[in-house]
Every structure is written in C-alpha cells, then in structure tokens.
C-alpha atoms as a PDB file:
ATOM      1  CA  UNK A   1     -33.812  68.044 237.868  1.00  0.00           C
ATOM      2  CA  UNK A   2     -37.558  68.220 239.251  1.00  0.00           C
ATOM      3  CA  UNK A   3     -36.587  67.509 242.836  1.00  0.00           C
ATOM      4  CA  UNK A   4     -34.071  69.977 242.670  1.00  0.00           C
ATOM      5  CA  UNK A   5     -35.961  73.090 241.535  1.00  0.00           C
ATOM      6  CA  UNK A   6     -38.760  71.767 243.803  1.00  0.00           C
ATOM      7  CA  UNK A   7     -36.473  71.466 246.707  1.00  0.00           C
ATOM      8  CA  UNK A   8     -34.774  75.026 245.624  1.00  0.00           C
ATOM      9  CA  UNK A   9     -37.738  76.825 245.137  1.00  0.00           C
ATOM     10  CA  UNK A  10     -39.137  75.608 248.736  1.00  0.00           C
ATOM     11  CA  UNK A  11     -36.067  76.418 250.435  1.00  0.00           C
ATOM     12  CA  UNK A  12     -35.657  79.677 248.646  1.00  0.00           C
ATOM     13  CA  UNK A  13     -39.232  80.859 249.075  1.00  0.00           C
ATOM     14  CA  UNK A  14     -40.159  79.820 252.374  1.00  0.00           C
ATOM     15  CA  UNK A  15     -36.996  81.607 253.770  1.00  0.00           C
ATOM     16  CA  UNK A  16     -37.808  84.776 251.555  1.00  0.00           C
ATOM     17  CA  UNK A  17     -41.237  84.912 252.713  1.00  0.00           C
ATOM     18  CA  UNK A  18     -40.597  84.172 256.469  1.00  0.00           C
ATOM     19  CA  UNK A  19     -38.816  87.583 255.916  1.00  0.00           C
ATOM     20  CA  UNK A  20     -41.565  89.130 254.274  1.00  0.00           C
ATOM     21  CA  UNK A  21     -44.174  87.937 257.291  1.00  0.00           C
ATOM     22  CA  UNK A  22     -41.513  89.481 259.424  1.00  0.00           C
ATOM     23  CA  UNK A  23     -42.037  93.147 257.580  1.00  0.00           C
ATOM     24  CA  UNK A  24     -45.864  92.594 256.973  1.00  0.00           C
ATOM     25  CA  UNK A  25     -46.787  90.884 260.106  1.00  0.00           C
ATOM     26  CA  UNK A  26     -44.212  91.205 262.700  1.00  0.00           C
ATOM     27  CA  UNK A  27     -44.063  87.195 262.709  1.00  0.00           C
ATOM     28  CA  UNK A  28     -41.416  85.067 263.677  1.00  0.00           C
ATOM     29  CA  UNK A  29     -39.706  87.908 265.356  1.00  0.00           C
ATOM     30  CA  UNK A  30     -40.162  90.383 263.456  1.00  0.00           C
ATOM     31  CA  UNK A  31     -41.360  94.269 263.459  1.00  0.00           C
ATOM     32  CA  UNK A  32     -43.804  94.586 261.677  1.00  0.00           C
ATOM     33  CA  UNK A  33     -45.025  97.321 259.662  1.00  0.00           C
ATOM     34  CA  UNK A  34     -44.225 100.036 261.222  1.00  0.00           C
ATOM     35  CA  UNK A  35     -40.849  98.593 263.110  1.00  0.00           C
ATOM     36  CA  UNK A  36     -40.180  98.073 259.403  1.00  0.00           C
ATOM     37  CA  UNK A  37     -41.186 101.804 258.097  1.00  0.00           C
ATOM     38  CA  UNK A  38     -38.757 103.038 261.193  1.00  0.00           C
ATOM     39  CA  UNK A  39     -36.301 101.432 259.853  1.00  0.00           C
ATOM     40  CA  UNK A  40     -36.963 102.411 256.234  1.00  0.00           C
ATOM     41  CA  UNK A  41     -36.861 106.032 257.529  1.00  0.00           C
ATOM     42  CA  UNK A  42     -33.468 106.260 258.843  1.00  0.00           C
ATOM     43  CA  UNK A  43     -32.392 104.994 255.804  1.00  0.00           C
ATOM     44  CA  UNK A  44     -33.882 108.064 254.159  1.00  0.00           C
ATOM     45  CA  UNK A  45     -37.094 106.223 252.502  1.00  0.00           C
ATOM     46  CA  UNK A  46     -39.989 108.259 252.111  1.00  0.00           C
ATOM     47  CA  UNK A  47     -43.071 107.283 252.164  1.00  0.00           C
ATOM     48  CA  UNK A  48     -41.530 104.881 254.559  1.00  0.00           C
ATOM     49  CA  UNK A  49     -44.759 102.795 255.451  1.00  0.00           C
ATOM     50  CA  UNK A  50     -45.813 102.281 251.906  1.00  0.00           C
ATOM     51  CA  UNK A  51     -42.398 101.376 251.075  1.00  0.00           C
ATOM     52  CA  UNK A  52     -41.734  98.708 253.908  1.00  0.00           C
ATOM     53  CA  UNK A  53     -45.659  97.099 252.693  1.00  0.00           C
ATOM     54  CA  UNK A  54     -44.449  96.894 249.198  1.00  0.00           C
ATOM     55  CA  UNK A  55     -41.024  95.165 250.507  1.00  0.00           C
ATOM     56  CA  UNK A  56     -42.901  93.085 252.885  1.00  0.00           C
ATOM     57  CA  UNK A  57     -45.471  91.817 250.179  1.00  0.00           C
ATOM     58  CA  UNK A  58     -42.206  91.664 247.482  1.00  0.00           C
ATOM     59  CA  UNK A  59     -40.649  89.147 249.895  1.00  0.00           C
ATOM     60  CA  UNK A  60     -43.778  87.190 250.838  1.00  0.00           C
ATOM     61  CA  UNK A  61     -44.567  86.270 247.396  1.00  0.00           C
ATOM     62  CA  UNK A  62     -42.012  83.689 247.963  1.00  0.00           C
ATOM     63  CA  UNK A  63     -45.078  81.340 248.977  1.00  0.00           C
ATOM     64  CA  UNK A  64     -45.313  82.037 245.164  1.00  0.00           C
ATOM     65  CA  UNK A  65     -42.549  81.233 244.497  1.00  0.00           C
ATOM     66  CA  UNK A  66     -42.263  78.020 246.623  1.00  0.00           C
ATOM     67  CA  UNK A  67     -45.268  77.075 244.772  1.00  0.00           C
ATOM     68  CA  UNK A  68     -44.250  77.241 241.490  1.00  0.00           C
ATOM     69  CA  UNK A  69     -47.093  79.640 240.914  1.00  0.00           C
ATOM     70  CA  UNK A  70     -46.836  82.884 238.778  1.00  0.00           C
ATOM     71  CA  UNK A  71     -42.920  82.104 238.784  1.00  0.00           C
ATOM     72  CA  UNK A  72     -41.487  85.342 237.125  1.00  0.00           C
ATOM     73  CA  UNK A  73     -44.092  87.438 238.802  1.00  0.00           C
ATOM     74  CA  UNK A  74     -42.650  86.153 242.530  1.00  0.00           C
ATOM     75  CA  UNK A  75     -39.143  86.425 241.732  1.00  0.00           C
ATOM     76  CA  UNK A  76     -39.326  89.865 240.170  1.00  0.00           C
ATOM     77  CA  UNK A  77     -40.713  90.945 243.285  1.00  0.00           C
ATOM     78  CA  UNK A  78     -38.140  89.473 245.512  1.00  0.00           C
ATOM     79  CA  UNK A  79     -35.359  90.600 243.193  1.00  0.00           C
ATOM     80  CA  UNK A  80     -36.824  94.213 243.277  1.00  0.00           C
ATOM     81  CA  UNK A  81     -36.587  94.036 247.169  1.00  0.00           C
ATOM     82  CA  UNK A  82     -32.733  91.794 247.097  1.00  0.00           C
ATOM     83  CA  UNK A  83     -31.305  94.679 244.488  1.00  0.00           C
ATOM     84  CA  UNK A  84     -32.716  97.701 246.836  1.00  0.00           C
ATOM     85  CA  UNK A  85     -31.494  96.138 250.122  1.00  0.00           C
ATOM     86  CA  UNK A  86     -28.028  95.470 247.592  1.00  0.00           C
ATOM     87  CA  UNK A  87     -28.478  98.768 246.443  1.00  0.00           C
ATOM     88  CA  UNK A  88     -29.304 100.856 249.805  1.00  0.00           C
ATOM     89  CA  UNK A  89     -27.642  98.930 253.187  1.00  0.00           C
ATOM     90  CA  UNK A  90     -25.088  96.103 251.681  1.00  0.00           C
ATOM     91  CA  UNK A  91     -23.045  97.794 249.099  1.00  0.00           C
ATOM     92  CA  UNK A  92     -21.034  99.890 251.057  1.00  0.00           C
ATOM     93  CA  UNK A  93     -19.797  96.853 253.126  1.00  0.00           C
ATOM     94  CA  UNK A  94     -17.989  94.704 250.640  1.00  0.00           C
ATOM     95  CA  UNK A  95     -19.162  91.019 249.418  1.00  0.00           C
ATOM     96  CA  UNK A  96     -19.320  89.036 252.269  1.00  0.00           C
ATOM     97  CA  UNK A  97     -22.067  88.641 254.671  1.00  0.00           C
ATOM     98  CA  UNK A  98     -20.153  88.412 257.981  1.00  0.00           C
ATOM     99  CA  UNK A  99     -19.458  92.379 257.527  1.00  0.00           C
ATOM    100  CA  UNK A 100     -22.869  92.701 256.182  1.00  0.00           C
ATOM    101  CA  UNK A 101     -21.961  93.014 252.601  1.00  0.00           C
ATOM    102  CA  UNK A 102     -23.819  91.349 249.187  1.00  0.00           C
ATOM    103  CA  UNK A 103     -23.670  88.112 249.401  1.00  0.00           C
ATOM    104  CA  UNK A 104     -26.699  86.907 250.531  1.00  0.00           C
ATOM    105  CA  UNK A 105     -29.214  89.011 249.188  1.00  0.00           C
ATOM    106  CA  UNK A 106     -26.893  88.674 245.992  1.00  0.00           C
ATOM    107  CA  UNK A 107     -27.488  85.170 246.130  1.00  0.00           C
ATOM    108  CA  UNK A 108     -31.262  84.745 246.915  1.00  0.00           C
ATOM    109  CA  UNK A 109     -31.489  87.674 243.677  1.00  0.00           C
ATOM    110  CA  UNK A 110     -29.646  85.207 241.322  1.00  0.00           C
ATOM    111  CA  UNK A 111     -31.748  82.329 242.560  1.00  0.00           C
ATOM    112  CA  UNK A 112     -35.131  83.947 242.207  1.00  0.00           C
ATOM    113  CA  UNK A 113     -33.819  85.476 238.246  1.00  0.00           C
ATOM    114  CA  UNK A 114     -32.527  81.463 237.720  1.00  0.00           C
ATOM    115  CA  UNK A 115     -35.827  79.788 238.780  1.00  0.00           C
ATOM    116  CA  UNK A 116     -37.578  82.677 236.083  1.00  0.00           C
ATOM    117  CA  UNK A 117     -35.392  81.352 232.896  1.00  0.00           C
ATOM    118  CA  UNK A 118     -35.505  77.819 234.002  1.00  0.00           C
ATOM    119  CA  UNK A 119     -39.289  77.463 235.158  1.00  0.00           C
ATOM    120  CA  UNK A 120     -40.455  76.377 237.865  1.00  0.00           C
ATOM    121  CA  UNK A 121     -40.025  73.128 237.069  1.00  0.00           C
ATOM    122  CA  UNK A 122     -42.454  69.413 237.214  1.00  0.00           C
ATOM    123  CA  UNK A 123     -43.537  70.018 240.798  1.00  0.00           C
ATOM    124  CA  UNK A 124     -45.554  73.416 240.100  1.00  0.00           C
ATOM    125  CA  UNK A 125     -48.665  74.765 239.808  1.00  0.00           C
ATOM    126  CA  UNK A 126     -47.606  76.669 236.700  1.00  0.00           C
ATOM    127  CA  UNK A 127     -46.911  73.407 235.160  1.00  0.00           C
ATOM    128  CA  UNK A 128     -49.929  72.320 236.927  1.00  0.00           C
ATOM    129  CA  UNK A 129     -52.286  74.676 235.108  1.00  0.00           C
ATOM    130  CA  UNK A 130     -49.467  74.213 231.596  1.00  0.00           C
ATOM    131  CA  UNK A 131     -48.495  77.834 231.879  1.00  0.00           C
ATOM    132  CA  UNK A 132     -44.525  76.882 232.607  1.00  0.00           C
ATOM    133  CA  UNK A 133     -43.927  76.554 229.090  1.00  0.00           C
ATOM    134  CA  UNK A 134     -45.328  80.136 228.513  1.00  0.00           C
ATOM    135  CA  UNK A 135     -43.977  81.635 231.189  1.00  0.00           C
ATOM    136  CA  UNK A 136     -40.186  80.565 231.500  1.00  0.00           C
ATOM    137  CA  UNK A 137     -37.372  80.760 229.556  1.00  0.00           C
ATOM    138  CA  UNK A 138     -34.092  83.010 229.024  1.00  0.00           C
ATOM    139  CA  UNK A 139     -35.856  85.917 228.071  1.00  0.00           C
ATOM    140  CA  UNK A 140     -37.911  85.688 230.898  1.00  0.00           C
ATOM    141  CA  UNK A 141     -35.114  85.678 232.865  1.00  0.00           C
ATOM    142  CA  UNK A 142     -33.332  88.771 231.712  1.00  0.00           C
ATOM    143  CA  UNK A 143     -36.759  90.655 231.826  1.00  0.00           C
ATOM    144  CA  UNK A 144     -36.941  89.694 235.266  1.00  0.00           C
ATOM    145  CA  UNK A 145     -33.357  91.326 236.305  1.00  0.00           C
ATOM    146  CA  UNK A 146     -33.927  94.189 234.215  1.00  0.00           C
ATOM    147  CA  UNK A 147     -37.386  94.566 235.476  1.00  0.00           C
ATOM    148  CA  UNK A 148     -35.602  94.411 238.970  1.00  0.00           C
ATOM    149  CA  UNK A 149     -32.910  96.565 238.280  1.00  0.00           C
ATOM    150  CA  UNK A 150     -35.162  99.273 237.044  1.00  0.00           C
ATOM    151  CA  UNK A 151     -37.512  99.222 239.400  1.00  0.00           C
ATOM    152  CA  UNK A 152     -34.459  99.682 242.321  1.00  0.00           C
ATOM    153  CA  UNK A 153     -33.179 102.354 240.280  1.00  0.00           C
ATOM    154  CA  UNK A 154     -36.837 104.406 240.298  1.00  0.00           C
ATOM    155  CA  UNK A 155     -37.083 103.396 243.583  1.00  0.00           C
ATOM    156  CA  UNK A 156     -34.318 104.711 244.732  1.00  0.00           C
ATOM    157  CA  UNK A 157     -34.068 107.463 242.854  1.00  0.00           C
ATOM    158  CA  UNK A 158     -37.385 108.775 243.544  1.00  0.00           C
ATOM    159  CA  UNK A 159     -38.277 107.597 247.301  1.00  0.00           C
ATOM    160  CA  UNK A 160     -34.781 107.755 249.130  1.00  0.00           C
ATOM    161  CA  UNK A 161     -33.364 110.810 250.062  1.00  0.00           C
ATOM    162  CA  UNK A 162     -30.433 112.130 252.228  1.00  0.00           C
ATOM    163  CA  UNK A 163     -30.022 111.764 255.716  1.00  0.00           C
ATOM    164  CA  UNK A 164     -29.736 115.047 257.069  1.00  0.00           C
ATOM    165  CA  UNK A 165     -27.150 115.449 259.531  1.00  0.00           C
ATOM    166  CA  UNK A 166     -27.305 117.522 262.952  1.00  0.00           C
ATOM    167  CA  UNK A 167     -24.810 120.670 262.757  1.00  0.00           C
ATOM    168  CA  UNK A 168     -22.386 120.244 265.881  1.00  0.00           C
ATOM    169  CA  UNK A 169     -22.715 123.179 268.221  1.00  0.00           C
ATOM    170  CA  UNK A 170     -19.536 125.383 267.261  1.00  0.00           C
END
C-alpha cells in the first residue's frame, strides 16, 4: 500500500503542479500569468489576475502533495481549482474528456480528496515529521470536498460574472 500512495501521489502531484507552473510561470508551455488572467477574463472572472495566481499556486501545491507534506492542505487547494474548472468550462460538455467534459479534472479532484482520508501514506514527510496520523482520516476527507465545494461556490458566486454579449446591428 506504501508504494502505491507514493507512486499516486507523485504521479498525481507532479502532473497537477506542472499545470500550476504553467499558470504561475508560463513553464513547460504555458502562459503564464497574465496568458492565464486573459483567459480567466473571457470566462467572466474578475479580478482575473488574482484569480489565475490563486489557481496557479492551488495547482502547484501538488509538489505538496507529491511530497506527502501538509496532505489535506495541497489537495484542498487542487480540489478548489478541479471543482471551479468542473464548475466553470467542463460541465456544460458532458463526462468525457474527448469533448472536453468532467472527467479528468473529476478524477484528479477524487484523487487529491482520497489521498486526504487515506494519508499520505509511509513515504511522506507528514509521516516523516508523525503528523499523518493527525492529519488524515475520513473526516479529513469530507472536510476537504466540502471545503472545496464551498470555496467554488463563493468563488464563483462572487468573482464570475456574465459575459456580455455585443448587440447585432439591426
């Protein structure tokens, strides 16, 4: 079981925070900052480049997470960021990825609330330091997805708003 959440967590995180460089850093191919604020704007986000730092730091806390450090801390903050993107661009779309639908950022969600009840397992620096115990566990879990699920609601709630659309010439 060890080798598995270590092998899961590295996978997981390492992917989730390439994406997160990509936002905060415009590494491995990505836009950066402000490419990422653009985009955050024409999906109605506002303030846009706050936003797309707080997603960008969300998703890079996968080192975190591929660390087995602060466990339920890191995948809080990439479910906050997997439920929004659900939430905001893939919901409309249906389930499957192909037609840009849920199931991938439903999947790396479920994987970052699992590793929370669970712990980060032997191979950690929360075990490490003997905080896993403390800091895992079912409840943990659930606090972590309804932590997530909150925040997205607040979020977008509060920071998205409509696209206004150009009035065609009569």
């Amino acid at each position: 079981m060890a080798y598995g959440l270590l092998l899961l967590r590295v996978v997981a995180g390492g992917t989730i925070f390439a994406h997160g460089a990509q936002k905060l850093f415009g590494w491995f191919g990505g836009h950066g900052v402000r490419g990422t604020a653009g985009f955050f704007e024409n999906l109605g986000y506002r303030p846009a480049v706050l936003l797309a730092v707080l997603a960008g730091l969300g998703e890079a806390s996968g080192v975190l997470f591929a660390f087995g450090f602060l466990t339920p801390l890191a995948a809080v903050g990439i479910a906050i960021v997997m439920f929004n993107a659900i939430a905001v661009v893939h919901w409309s779309k249906g389930f499957f990825n192909g037609n840009g639908g849920i199931e991938f950022p439903l999947l790396v969600a479920t994987v970052a609330v699992a590793v929370a009840a669970t712990g980060p397992g032997r191979f950690s620096i929360d075990r490490a330091i003997g905080w896993d115990d403390n800091i895992s566990g079912l409840w943990w879990g659930v606090g972590v997805a309804l932590a997530a699920a909150a925040v997205t609601l607040v979020t977008v709630a509060s920071t998205r708003r409509a696209r206004v659309q150009a009035a065609a010439p009569a």
